[in-house]
C-alpha atoms as a PDB file:
ATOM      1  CA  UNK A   1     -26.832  64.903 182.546  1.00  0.00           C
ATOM      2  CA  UNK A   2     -27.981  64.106 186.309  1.00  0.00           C
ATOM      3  CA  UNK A   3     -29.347  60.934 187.290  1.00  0.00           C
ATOM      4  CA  UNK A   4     -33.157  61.806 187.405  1.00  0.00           C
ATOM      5  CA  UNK A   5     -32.513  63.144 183.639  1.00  0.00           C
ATOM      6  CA  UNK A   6     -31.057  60.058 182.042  1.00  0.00           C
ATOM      7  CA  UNK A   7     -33.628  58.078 184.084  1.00  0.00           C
ATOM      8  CA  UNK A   8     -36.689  60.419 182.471  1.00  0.00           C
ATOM      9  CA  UNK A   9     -35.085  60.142 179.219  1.00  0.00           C
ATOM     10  CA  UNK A  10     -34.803  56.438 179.181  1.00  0.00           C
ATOM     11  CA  UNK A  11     -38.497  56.109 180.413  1.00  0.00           C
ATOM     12  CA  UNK A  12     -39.736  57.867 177.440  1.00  0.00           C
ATOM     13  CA  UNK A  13     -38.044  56.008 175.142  1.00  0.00           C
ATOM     14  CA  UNK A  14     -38.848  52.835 176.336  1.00  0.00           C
ATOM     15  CA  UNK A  15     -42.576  54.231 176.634  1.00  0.00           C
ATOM     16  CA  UNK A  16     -41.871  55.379 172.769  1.00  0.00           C
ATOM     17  CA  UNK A  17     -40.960  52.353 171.767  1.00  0.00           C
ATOM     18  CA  UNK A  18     -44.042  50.672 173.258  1.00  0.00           C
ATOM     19  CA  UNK A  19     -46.431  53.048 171.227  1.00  0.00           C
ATOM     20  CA  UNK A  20     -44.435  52.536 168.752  1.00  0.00           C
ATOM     21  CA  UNK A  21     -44.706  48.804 168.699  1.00  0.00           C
ATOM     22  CA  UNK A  22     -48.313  48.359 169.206  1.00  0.00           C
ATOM     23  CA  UNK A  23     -48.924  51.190 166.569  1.00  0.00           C
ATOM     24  CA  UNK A  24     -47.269  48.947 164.019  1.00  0.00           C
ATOM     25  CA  UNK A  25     -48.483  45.452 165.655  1.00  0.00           C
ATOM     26  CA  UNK A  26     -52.332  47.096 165.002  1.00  0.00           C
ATOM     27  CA  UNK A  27     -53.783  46.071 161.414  1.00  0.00           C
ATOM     28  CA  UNK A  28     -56.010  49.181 161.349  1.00  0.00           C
ATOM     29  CA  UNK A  29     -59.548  50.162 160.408  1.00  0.00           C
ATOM     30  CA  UNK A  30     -59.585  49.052 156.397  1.00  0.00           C
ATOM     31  CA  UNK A  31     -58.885  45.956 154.578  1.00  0.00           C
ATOM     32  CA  UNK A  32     -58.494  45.871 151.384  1.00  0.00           C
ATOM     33  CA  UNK A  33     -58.109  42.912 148.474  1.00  0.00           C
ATOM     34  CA  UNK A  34     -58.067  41.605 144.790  1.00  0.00           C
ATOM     35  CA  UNK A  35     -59.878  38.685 144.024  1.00  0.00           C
ATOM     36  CA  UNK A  36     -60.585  36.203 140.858  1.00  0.00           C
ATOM     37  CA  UNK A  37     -63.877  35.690 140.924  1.00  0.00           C
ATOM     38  CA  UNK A  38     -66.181  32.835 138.960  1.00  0.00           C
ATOM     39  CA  UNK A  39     -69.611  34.590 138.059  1.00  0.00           C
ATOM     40  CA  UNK A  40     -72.021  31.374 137.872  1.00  0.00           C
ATOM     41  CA  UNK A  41     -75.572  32.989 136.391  1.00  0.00           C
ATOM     42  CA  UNK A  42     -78.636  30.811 136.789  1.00  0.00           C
ATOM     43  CA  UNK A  43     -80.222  31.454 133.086  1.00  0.00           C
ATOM     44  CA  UNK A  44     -83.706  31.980 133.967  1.00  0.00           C
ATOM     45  CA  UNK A  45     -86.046  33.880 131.754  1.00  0.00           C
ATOM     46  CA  UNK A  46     -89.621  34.120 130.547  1.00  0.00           C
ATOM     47  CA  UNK A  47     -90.729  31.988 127.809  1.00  0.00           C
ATOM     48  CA  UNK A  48     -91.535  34.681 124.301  1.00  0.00           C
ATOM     49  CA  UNK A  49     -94.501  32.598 122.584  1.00  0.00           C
ATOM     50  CA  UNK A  50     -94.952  35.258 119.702  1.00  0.00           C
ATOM     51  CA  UNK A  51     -91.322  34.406 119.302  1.00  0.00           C
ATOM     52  CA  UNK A  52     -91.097  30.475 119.432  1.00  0.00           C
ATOM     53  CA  UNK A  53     -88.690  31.445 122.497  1.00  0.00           C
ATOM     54  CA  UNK A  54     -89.437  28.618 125.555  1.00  0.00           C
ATOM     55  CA  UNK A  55     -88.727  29.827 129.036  1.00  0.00           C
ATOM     56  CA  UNK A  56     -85.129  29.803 130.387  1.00  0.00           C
ATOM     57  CA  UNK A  57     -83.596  29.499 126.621  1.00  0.00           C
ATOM     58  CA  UNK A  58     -82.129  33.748 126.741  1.00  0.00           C
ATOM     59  CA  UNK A  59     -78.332  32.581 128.485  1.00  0.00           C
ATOM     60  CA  UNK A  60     -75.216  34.676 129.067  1.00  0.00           C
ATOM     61  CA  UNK A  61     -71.971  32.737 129.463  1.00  0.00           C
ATOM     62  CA  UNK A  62     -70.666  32.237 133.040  1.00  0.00           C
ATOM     63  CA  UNK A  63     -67.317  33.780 133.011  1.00  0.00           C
ATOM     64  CA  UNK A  64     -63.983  34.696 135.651  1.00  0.00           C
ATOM     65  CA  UNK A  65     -63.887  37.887 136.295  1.00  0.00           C
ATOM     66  CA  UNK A  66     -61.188  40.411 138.579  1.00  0.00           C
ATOM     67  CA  UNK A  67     -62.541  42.389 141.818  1.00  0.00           C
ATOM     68  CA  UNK A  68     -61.163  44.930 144.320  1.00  0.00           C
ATOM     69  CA  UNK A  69     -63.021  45.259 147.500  1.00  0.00           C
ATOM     70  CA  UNK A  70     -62.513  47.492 150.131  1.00  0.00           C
ATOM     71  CA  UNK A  71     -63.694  47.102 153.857  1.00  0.00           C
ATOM     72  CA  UNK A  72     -64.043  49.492 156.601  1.00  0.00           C
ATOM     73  CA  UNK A  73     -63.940  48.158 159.959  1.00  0.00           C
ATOM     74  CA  UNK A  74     -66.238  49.781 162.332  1.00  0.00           C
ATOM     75  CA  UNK A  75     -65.609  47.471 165.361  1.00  0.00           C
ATOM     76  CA  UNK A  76     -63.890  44.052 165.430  1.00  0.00           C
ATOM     77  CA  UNK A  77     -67.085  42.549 164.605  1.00  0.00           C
ATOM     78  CA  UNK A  78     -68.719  44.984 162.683  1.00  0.00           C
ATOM     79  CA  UNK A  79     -67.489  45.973 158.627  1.00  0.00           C
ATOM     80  CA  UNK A  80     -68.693  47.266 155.794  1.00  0.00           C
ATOM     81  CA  UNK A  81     -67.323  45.929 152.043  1.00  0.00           C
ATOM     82  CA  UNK A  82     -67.806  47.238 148.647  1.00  0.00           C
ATOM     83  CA  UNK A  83     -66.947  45.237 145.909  1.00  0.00           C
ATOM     84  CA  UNK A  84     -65.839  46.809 142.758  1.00  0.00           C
ATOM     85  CA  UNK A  85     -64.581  45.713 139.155  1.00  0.00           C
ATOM     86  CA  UNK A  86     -64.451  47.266 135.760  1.00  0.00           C
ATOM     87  CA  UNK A  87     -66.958  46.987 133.115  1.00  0.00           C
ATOM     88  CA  UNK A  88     -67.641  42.994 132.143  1.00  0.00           C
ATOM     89  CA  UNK A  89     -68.586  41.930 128.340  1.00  0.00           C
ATOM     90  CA  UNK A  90     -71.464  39.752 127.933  1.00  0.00           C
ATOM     91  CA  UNK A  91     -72.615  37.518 124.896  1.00  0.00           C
ATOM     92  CA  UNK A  92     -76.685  36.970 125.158  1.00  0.00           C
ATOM     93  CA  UNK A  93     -77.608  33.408 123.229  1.00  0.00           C
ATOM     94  CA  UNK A  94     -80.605  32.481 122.310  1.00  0.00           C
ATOM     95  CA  UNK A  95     -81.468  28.659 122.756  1.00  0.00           C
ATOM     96  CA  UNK A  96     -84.119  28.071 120.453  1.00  0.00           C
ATOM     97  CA  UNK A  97     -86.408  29.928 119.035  1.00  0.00           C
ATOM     98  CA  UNK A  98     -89.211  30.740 115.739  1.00  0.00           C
ATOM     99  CA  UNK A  99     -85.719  31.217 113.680  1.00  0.00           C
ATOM    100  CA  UNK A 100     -84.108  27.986 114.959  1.00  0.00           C
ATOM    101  CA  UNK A 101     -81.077  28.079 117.642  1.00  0.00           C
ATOM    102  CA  UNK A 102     -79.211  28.342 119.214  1.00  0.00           C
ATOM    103  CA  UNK A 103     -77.893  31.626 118.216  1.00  0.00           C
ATOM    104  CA  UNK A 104     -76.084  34.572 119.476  1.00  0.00           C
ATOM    105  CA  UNK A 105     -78.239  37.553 119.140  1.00  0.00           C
ATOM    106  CA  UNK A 106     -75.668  40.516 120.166  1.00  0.00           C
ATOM    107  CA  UNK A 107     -73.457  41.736 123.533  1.00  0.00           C
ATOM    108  CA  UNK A 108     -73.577  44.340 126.886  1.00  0.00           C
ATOM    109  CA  UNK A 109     -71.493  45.289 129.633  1.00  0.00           C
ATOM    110  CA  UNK A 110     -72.811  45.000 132.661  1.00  0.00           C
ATOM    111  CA  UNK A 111     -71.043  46.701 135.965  1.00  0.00           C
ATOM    112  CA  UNK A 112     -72.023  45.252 139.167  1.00  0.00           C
ATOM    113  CA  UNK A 113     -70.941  47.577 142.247  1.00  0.00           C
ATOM    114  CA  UNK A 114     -71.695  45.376 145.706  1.00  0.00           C
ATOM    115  CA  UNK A 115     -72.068  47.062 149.082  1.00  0.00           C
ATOM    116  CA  UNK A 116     -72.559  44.744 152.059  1.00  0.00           C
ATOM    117  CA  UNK A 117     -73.078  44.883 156.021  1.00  0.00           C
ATOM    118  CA  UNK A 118     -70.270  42.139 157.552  1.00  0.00           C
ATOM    119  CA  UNK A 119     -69.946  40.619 161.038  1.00  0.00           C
ATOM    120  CA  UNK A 120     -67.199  38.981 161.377  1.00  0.00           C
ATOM    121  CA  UNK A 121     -67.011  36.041 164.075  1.00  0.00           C
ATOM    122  CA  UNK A 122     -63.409  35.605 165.099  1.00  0.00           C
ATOM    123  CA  UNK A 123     -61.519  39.238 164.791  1.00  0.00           C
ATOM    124  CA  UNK A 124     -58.253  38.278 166.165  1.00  0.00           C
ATOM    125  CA  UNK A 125     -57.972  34.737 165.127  1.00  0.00           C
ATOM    126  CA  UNK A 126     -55.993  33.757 162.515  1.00  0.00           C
ATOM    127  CA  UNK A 127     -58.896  31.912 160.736  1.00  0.00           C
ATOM    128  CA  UNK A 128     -61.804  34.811 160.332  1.00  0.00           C
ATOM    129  CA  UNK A 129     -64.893  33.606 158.991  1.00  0.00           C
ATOM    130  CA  UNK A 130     -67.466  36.010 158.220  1.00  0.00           C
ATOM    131  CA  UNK A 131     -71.290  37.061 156.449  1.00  0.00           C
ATOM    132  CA  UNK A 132     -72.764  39.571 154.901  1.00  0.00           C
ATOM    133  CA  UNK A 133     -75.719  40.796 153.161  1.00  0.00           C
ATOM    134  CA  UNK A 134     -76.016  43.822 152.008  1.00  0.00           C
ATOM    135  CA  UNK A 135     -77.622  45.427 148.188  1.00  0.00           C
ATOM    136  CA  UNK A 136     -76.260  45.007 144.210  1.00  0.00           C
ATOM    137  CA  UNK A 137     -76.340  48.061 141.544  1.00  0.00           C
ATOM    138  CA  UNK A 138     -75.470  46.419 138.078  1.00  0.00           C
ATOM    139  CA  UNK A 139     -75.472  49.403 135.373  1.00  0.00           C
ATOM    140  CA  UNK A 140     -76.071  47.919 131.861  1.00  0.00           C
ATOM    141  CA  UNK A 141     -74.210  49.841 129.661  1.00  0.00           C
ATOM    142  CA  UNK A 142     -73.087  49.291 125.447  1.00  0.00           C
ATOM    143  CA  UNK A 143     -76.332  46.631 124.471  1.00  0.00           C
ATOM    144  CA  UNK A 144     -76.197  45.797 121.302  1.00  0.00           C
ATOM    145  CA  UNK A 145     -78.644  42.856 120.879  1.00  0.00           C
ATOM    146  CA  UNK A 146     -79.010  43.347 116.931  1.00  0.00           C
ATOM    147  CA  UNK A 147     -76.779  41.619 115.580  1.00  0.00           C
ATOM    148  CA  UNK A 148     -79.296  38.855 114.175  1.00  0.00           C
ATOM    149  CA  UNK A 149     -81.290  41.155 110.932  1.00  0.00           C
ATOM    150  CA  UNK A 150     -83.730  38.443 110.735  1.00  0.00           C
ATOM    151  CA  UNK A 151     -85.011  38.638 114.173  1.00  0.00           C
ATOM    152  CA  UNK A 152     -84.287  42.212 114.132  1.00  0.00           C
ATOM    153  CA  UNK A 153     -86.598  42.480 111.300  1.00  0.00           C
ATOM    154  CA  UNK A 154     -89.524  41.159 113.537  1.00  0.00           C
ATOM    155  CA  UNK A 155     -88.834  42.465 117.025  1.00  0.00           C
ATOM    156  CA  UNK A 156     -87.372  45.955 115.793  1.00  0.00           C
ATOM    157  CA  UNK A 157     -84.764  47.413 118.203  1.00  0.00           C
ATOM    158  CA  UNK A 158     -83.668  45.089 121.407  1.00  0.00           C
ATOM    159  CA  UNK A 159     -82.961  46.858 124.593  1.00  0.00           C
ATOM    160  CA  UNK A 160     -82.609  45.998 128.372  1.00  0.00           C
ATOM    161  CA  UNK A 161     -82.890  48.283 131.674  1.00  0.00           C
ATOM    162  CA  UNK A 162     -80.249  50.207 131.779  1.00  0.00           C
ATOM    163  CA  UNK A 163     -80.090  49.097 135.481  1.00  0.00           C
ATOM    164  CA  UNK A 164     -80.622  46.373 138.324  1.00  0.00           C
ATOM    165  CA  UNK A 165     -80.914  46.940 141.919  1.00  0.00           C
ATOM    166  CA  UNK A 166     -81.078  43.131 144.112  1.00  0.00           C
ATOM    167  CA  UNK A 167     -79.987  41.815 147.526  1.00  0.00           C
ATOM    168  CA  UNK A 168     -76.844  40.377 147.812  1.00  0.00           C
ATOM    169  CA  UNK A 169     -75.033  38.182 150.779  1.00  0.00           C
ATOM    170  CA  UNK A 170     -72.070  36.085 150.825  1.00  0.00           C
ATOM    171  CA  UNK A 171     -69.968  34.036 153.324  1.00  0.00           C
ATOM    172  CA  UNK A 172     -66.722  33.698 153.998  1.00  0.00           C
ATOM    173  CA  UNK A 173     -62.843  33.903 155.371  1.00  0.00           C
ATOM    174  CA  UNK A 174     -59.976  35.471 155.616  1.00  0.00           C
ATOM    175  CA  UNK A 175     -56.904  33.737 156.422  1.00  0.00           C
ATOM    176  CA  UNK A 176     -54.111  35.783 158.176  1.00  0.00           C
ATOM    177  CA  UNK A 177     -50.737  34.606 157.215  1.00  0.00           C
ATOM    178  CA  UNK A 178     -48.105  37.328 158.072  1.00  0.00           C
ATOM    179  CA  UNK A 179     -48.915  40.947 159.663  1.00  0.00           C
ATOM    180  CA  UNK A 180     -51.204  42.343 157.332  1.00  0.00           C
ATOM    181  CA  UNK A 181     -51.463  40.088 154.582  1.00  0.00           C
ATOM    182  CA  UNK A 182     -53.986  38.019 154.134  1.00  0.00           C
ATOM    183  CA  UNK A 183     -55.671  34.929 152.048  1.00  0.00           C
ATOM    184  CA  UNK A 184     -59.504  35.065 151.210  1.00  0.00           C
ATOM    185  CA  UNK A 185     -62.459  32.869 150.240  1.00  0.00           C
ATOM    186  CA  UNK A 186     -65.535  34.523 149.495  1.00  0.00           C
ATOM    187  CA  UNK A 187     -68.942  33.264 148.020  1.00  0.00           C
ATOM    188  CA  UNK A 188     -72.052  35.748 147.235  1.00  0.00           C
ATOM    189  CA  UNK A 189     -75.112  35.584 145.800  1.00  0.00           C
ATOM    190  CA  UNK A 190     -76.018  38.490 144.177  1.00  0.00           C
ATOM    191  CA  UNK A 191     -80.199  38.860 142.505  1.00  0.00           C
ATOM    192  CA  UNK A 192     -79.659  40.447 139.333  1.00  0.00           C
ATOM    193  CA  UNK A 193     -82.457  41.158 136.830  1.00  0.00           C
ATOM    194  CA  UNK A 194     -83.165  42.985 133.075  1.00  0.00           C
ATOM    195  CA  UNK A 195     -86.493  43.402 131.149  1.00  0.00           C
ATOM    196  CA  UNK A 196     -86.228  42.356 127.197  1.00  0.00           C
ATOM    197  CA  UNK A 197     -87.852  45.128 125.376  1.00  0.00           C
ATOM    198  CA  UNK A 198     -88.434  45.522 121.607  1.00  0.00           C
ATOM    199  CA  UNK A 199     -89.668  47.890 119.579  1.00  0.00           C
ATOM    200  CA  UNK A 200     -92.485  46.329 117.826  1.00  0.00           C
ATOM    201  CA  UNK A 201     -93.884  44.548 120.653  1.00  0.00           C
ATOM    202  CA  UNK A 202     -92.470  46.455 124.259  1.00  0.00           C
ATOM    203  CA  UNK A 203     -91.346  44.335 127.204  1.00  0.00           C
ATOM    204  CA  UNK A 204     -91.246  40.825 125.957  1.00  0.00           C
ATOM    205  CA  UNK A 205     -89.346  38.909 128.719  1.00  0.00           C
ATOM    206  CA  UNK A 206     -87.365  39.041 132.235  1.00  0.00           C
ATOM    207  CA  UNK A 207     -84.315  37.629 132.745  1.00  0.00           C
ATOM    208  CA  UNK A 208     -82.935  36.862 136.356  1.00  0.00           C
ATOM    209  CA  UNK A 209     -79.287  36.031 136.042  1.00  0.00           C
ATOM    210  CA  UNK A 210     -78.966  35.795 140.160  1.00  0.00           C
ATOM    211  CA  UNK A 211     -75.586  34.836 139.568  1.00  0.00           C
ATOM    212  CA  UNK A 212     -73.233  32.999 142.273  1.00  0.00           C
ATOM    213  CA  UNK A 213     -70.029  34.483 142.595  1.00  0.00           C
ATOM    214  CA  UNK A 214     -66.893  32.323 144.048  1.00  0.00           C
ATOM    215  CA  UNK A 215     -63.789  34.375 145.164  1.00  0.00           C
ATOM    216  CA  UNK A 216     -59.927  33.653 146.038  1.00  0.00           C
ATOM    217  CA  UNK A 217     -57.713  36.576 146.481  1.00  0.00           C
ATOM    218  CA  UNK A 218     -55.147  38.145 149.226  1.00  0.00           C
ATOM    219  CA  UNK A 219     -55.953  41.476 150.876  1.00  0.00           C
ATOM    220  CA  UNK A 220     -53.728  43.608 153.040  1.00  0.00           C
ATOM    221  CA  UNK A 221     -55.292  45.506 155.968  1.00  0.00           C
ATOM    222  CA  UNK A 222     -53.988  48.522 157.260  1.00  0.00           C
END
């Protein structure tokens, strides 16, 4: 092998290797992490009078729940994230009402897909705060608020929507701690809402749940 050969050859490679680093030095276009997340609901609904039911006394328990989100980078600034979980159990309590209280009147799921528009202040940092806001889809799902025969006795069959459609935002950061790998704090605030509905009497209350949602996870971006 000439001279000009071995000097072509070893020009590529280095210019290989180059590519090659800053391929693998690049975190790519989608993030993606798993969260614990503590669903805080703000228990507001309309008082039932027929019922002896004052306002804000329907509650579901605030519980910790799991989430994968995944988020699509469209510039450094610029993401998309959508927030995902499995179907969540819910126990609906009644404070007080005509029948005393408080009692637990029966269960749903409730599955709360979250799609938000990010912008995200410091891309390359290692500290990456961010907000969002963005629009909530909670499907209601297995209700079975029943479970009480004297109050079912009165009302007749309890339902709720079978869906909820709300604005959402959150703030934020992510935390970069090796290539890739990441530590996140998220907060949202997500406006979630169900009409009570009976049999004997129709729509009988609203109940906004709004609930605030606080999140630690790690996410890996590639």
């Amino acid at each position: 092998m000439n001279r000009s050969i071995k000097i072509a050859v070893m020009a590529a490679l280095v210019a290989g290797g180059v590519i090659a680093g800053q391929a693998g030095a690049a975190e790519g276009d989608w993030l993606v992490r798993l969260r614990a997340v503590r669903v805080d609901f703000k228990q507001n609904s309309d008082a039932i009078p027929s019922l002896g039911v004052p306002a804000n006394a329907i509650t579901v328990d605030d519980q910790t729940i799991p989430d994968i989100d995944f988020e699509y980078f469209f510039s450094n600034n610029l993401s998309t994230e959508l927030v995902l979980t499995y179907p969540q159990s819910q126990t609906v309590r009644v404070r007080q009402s005509a029948l005393g209280g408080p009692v637990d009147i029966g269960t749903f799921k409730y599955l709360p897909p979250t799609l938000t528009l990010k912008w995200n202040f410091i891309p390359d940092g290692k500290f990456r705060p961010y907000v969002g806001v963005g629009v909530n889809l909670t499907l209601i799902s297995s209700v079975n608020l029943n479970q009480v025969q004297a109050l079912n006795d009165i009302t007749g069959n309890i339902d709720l929507d079978s869906s909820s459609v709300g604005f959402a935002a959150q703030v934020g950061a992510d935390f970069k701690v090796s290539d890739h790998w990441f530590v996140n704090a998220d907060i949202k605030y997500v406006a979630i809402s169900s009409d009570v509905k009976t049999a004997n009497f129709g729509k009988v209350s609203t109940v906004n749940l709004d609930p605030m949602l606080y999140g630690l996870g790690v996410g890996y971006r590639f």
